[in-house]
Protein backbone atom coordinates (compact mmCIF):
# COMPACT_ATOMS: atom_id res chain seq x y z
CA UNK A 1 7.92 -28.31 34.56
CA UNK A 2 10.71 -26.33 36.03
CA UNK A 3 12.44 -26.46 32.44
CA UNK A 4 9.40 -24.95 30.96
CA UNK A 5 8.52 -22.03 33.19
CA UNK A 6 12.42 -21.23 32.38
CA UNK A 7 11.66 -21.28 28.94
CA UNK A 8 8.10 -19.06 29.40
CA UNK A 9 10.53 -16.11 31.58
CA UNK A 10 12.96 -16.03 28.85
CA UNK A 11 10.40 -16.09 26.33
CA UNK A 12 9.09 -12.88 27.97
CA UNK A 13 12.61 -11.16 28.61
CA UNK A 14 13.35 -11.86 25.17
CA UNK A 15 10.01 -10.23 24.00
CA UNK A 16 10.50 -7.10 26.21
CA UNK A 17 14.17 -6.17 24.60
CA UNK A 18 12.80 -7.04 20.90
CA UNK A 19 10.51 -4.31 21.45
CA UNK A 20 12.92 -2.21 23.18
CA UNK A 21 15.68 -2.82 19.74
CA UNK A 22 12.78 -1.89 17.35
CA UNK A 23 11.71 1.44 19.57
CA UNK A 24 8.33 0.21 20.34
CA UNK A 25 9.41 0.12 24.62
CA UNK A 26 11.46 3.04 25.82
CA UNK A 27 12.66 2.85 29.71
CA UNK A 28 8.75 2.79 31.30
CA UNK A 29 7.34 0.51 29.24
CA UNK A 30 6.38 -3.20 29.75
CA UNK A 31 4.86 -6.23 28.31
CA UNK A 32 3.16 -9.55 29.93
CA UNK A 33 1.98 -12.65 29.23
CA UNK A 34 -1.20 -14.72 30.71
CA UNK A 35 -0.06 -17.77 32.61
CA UNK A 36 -0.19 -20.88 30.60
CA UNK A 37 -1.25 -23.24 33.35
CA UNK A 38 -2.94 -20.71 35.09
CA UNK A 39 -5.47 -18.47 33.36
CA UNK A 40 -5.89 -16.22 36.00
CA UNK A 41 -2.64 -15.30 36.59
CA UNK A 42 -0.33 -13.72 34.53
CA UNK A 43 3.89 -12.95 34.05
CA UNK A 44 5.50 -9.07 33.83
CA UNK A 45 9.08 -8.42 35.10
CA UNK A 46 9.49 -6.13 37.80
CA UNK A 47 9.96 -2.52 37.11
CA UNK A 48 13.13 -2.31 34.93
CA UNK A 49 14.28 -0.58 32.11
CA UNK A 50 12.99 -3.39 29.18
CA UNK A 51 16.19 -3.22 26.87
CA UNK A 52 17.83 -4.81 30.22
CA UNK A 53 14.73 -7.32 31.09
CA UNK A 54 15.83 -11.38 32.50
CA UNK A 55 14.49 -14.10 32.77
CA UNK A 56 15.00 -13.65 36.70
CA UNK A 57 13.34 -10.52 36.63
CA UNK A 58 9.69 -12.36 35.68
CA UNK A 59 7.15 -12.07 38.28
CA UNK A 60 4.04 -13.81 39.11
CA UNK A 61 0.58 -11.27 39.53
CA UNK A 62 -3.17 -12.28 40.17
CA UNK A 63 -5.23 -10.25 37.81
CA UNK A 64 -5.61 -8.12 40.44
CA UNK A 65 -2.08 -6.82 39.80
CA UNK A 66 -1.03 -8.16 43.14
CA UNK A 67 2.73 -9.98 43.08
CA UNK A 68 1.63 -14.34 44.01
CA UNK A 69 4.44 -13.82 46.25
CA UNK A 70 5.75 -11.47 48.42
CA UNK A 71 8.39 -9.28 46.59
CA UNK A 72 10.86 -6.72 47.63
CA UNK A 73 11.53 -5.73 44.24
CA UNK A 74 10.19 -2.76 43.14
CA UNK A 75 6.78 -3.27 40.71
CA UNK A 76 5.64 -1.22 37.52
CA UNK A 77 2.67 0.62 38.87
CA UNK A 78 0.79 0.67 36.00
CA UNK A 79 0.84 -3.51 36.32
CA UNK A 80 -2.93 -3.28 36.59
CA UNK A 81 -3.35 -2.49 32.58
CA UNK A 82 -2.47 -5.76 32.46
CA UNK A 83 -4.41 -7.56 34.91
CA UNK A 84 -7.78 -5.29 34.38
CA UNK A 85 -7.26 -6.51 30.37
CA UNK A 86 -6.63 -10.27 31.16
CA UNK A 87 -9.96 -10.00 33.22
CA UNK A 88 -12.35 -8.11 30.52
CA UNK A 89 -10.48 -10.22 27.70
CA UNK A 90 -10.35 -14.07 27.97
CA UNK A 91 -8.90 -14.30 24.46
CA UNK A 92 -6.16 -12.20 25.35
CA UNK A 93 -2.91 -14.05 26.22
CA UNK A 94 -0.05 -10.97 25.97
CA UNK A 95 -0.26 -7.20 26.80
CA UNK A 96 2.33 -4.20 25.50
CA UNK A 97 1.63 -0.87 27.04
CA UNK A 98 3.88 1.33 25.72
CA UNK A 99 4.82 5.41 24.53
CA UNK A 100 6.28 4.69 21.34
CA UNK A 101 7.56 7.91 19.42
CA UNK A 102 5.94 7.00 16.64
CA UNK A 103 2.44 7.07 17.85
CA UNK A 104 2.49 9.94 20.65
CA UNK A 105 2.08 12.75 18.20
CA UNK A 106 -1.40 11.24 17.37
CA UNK A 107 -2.19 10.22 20.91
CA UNK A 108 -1.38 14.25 21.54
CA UNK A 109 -3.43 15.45 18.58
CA UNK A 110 -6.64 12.77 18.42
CA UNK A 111 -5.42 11.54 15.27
CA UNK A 112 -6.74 8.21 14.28
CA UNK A 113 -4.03 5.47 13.10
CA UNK A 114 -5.73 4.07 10.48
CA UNK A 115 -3.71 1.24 7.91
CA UNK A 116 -1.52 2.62 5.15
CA UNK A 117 0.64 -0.67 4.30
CA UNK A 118 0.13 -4.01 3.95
CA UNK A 119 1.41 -5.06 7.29
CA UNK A 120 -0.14 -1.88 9.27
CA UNK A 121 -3.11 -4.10 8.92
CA UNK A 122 -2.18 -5.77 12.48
CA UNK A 123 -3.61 -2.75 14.11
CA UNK A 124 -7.22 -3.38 12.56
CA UNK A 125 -9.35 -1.36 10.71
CA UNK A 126 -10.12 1.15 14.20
CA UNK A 127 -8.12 2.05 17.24
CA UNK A 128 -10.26 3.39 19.50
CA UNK A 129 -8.76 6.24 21.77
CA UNK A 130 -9.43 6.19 25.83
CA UNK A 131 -9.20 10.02 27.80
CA UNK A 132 -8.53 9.40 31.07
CA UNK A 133 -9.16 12.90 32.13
CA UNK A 134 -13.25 12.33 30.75
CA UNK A 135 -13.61 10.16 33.50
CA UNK A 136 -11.74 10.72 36.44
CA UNK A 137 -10.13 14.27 36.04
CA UNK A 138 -6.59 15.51 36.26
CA UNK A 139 -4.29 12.94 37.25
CA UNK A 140 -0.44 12.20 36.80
CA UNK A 141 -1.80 10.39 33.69
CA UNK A 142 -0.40 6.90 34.83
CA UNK A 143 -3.23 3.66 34.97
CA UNK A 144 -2.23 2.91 38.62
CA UNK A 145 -5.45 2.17 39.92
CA UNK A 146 -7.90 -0.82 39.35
CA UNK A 147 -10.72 1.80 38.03
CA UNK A 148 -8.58 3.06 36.23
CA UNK A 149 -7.44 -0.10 34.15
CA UNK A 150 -10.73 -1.19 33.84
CA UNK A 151 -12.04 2.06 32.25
CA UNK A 152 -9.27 1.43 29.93
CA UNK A 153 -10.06 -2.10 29.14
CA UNK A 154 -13.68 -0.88 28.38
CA UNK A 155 -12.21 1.15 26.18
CA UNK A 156 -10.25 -1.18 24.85
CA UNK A 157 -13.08 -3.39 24.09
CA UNK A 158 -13.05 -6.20 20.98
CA UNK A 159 -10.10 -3.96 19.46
CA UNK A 160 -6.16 -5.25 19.52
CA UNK A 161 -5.38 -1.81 20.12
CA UNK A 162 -6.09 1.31 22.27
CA UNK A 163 -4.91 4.51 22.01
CA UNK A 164 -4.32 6.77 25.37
CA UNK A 165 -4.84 10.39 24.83
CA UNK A 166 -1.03 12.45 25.75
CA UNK A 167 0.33 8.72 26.90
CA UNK A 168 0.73 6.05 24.84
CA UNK A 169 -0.71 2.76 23.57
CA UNK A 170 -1.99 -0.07 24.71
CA UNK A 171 -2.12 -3.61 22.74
CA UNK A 172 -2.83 -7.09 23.10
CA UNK A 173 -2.09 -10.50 21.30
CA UNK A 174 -3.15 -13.93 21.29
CA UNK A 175 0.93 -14.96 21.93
CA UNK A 176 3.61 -12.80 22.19
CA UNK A 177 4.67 -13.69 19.05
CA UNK A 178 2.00 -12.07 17.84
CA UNK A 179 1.87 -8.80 20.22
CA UNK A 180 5.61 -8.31 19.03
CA UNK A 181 5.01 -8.41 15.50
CA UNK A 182 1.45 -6.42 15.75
CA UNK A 183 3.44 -3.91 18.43
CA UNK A 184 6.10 -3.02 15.51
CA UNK A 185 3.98 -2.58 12.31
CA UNK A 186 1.55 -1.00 14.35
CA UNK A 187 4.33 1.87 15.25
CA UNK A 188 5.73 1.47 11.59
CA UNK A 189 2.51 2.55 10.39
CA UNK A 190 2.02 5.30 12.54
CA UNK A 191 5.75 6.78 10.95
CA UNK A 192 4.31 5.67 7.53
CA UNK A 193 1.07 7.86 8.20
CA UNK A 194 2.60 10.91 9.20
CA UNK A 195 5.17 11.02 6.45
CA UNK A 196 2.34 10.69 4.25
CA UNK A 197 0.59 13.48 5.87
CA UNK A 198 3.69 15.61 5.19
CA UNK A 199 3.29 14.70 1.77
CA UNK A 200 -0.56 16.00 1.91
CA UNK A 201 -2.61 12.96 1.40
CA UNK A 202 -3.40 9.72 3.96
CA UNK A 203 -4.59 7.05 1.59
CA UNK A 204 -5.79 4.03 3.86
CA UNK A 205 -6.69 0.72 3.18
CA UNK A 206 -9.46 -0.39 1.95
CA UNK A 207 -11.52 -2.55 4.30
CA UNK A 208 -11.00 -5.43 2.20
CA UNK A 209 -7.75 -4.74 1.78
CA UNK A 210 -7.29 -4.73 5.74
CA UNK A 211 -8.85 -7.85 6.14
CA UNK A 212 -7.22 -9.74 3.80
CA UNK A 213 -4.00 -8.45 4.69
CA UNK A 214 -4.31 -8.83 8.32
CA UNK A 215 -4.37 -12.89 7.91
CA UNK A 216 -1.25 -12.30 7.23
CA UNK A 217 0.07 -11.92 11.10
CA UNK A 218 0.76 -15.27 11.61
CA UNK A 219 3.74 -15.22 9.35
CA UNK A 220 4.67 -11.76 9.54
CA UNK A 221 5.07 -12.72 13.22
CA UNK A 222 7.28 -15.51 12.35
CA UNK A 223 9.53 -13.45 10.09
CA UNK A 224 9.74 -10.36 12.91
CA UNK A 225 10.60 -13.16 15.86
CA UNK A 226 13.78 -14.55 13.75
CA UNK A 227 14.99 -11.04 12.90
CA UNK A 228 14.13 -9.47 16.14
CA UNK A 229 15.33 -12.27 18.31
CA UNK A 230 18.69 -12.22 16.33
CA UNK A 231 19.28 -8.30 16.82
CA UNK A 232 17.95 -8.17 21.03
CA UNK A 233 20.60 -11.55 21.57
CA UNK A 234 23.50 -9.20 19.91
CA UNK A 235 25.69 -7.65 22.49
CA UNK A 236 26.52 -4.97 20.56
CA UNK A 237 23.09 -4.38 19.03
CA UNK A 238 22.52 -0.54 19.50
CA UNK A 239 19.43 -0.25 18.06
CA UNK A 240 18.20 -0.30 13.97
CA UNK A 241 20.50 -2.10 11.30
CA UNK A 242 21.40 0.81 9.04
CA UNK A 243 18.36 1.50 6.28
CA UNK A 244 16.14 -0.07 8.16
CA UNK A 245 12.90 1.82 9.07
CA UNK A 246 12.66 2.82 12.91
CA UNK A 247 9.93 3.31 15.13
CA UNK A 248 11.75 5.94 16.82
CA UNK A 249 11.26 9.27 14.88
């Protein structure tokens, strides 16, 4: 047992610096996974930049956000996006929040992300958007309290996605396999949309088109784990191979 929960933490770590390599996680950002012997717990390092994540780092939370046991390490406060989603979403098993490059300038502007490639499809059809201010005001625009989490994860609802207006995003996966992969095409859509919109003209998918290509996460997620995993193990891995797109902008 002792083997495995080794395996879970560096399954995490691993996931946190693959999405720091592709651009999807800059210093603040974070991503968890639901206990697997324990649905009502859940696994997010403590607060630390996530291109430098460990195993060691992994923490234990309630879904109240509150550390199992006591910690002097400093938390993320926003750790209750995660728990308040892991409560409203039993089909949820991993959670990225994150303030990816690529998709602030339509966070800032109330731009929909809608699919333009094949792969984009990951996001779904919709991504709904969540303004904190509608509901409780001006604030430092962080999701630090349980309220606030839980507004989001109304928000949030049946989607795999949630956009947070002048923040960030918000996304969630059955395995983190699958929130990796659906993290990265969703930002590599967002840079595919906007260059398009330079161009004058956003063609999205059709509907049909979406659904038929979004069946094809489970192996996109494969192919993104065995590239990703190779470039966040490389010690000299500073960032995107060369020609290969970025999520940064």
């Amino acid at each position: 047992m002792s083997d495995r929960r080794d395996d879970i933490r560096y399954e995490l770590a691993l996931a946190s610096r693959m999405l720091a390599n592709e651009g999807v996680l800059d210093a603040f950002g974070h991503v968890s996974l639901r206990h697997p012997g324990d649905p009502n717990r859940f696994l997010l390092s403590r607060s630390r930049s996530p291109l430098l994540v460990e195993a060691g780092d992994i923490l234990e939370f309630t879904l109240d956000a509150e550390p199992v046991r006591a910690s002097t390490e400093r938390l993320f406060a926003e750790r209750v996006i995660h728990g308040c989603i892991y409560q409203a979403r039993p089909d949820v098993m991993a959670v990225c929040h994150h303030h990816a490059a690529a998709v602030l300038p339509f966070c800032i502007a109330g731009v929909p992300i809608v699919p333009v490639f094949h792969l984009g499809a990951a996001g779904g059809a919709s991504i709904p958007f969540w303004n904190q201010h509608d509901e409780f005001g001006d604030t430092n625009l962080l999701v630090a309290k349980p309220e606030e989490g839980r507004s989001l994860a109304r928000a949030l609802g049946p989607h795999v996605a949630v956009l947070m207006r002048h923040h960030g995003a918000t996304v969630v996966g059955g395995d983190l396999r699958e929130l990796v992969s659906r993290s990265t095409f969703m930002c590599q859509n967002a840079v595919y949309q906007l260059q398009a919109q330079l161009l004058g003209r956003v063609v999205p998918l059709t509907p049909g088109e979406t659904k038929l290509a979004g069946s094809l996460g489970r192996a996109a997620a494969q192919a993104i784990h065995g590239n990703g995993t190779a470039r966040a193990r490389a010690p000299d891995s500073g960032g995107q191979p060369a020609g290969e797109l970025s999520c940064r902008l």
